[in-house]
Protein backbone atom coordinates (compact mmCIF):
# COMPACT_ATOMS: atom_id res chain seq x y z
CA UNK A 1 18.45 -4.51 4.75
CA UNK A 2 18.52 -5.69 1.27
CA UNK A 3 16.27 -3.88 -1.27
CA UNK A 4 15.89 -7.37 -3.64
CA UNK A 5 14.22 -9.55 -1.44
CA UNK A 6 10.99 -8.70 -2.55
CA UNK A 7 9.79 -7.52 -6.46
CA UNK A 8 6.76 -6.12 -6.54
CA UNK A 9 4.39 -5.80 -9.85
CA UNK A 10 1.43 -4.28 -10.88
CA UNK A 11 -1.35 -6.92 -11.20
CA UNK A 12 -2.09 -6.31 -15.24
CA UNK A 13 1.89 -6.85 -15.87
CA UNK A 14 2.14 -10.01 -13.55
CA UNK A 15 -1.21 -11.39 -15.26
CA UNK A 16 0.30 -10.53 -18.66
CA UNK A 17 3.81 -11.83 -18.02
CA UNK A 18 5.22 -14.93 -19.91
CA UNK A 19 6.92 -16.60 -16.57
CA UNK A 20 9.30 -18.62 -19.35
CA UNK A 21 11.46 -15.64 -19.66
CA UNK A 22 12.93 -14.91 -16.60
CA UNK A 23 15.07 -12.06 -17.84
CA UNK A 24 12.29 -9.83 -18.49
CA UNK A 25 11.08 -9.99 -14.78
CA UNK A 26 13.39 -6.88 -13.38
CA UNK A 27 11.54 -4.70 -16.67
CA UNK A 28 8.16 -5.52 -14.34
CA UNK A 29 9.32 -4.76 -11.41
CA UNK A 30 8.23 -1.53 -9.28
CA UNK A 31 11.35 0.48 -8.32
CA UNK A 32 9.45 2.52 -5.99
CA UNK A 33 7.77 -0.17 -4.12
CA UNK A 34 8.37 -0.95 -0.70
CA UNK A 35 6.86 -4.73 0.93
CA UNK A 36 5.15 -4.77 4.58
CA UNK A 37 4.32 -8.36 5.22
CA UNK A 38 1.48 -8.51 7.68
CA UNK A 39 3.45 -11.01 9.80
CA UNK A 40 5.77 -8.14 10.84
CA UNK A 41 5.49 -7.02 14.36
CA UNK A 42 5.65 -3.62 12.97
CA UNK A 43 3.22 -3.84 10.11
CA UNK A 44 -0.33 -3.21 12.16
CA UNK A 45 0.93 0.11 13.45
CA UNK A 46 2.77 1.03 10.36
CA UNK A 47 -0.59 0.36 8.44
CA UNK A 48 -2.45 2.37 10.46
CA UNK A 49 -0.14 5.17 10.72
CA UNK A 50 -0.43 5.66 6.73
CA UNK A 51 -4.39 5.20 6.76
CA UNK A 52 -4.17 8.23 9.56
CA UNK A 53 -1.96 10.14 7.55
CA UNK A 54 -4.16 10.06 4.51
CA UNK A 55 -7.32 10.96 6.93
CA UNK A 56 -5.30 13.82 8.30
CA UNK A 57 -5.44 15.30 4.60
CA UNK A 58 -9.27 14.27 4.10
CA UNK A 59 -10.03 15.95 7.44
CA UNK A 60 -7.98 19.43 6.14
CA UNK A 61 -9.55 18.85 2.44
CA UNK A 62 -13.10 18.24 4.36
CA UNK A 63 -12.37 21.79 6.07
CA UNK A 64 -11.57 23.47 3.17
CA UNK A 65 -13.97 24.02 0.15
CA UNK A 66 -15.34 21.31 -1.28
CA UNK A 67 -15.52 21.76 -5.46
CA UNK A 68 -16.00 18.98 -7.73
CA UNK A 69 -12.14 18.28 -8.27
CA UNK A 70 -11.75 18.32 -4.22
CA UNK A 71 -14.68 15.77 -4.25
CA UNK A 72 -13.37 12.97 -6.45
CA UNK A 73 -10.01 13.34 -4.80
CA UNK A 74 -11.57 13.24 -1.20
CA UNK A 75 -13.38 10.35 -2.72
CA UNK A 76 -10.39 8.13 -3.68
CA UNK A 77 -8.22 9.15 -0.76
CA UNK A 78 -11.12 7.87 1.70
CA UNK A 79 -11.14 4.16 -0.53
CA UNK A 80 -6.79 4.52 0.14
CA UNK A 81 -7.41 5.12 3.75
CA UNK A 82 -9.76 2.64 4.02
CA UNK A 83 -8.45 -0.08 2.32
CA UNK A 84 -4.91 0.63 4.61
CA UNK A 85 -6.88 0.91 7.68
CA UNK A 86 -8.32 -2.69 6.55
CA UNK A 87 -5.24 -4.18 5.92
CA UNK A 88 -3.73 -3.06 9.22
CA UNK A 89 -6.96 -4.15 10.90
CA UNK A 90 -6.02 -7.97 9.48
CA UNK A 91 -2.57 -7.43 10.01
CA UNK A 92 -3.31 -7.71 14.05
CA UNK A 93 -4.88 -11.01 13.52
CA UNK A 94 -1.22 -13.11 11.79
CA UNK A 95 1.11 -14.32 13.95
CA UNK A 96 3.76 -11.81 13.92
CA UNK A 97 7.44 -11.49 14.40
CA UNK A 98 10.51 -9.31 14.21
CA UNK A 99 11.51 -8.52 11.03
CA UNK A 100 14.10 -10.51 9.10
């Protein structure tokens, strides 16, 4: 596996990037980013797997005691598992294949 065949960004720097100056692109780029393309055989199941995981910790949060702080965070971590549960949801609907 080879670590640059994808870059990823954050949206603001892509949108505020002058594409003229190549060079500058690798400053952008996410380090810790990883890519699952939802044409992987893998990805549906992957996708899932990390929208459980984050329910998981909701569930335990739920079961704790719920203060304000807990709240917001329960909050945002149920948009995150959402949004991954969507995406792996979609993800079953591409034509797939092994990775390459």
């Amino acid at each position: 596996m080879n670590d640059d065949k994808y870059i990823v960004f954050k949206r603001d720097d892509y949108d505020g990037y002058k594409w003229d100056q190549k060079y500058i692109l690798e400053g952008f780029a996410i380090p810790d980013a990883v890519v699952i393309r939802k044409q992987d055989v893998f990805a549906p199941p992957a996708l899932e797997g990390y929208a459980n995981a984050i329910t998981c910790v909701l569930e335990a949060l739920e079961g704790v005691a719920v203060t304000e702080e807990t709240s917001e965070i329960i909050w945002r971590l149920r948009r995150v598992a959402d949004y991954f549960h969507g995406q792996a949801e979609d993800a079953y609907n591409f034509q797939r294949k092994l990775p390459d």
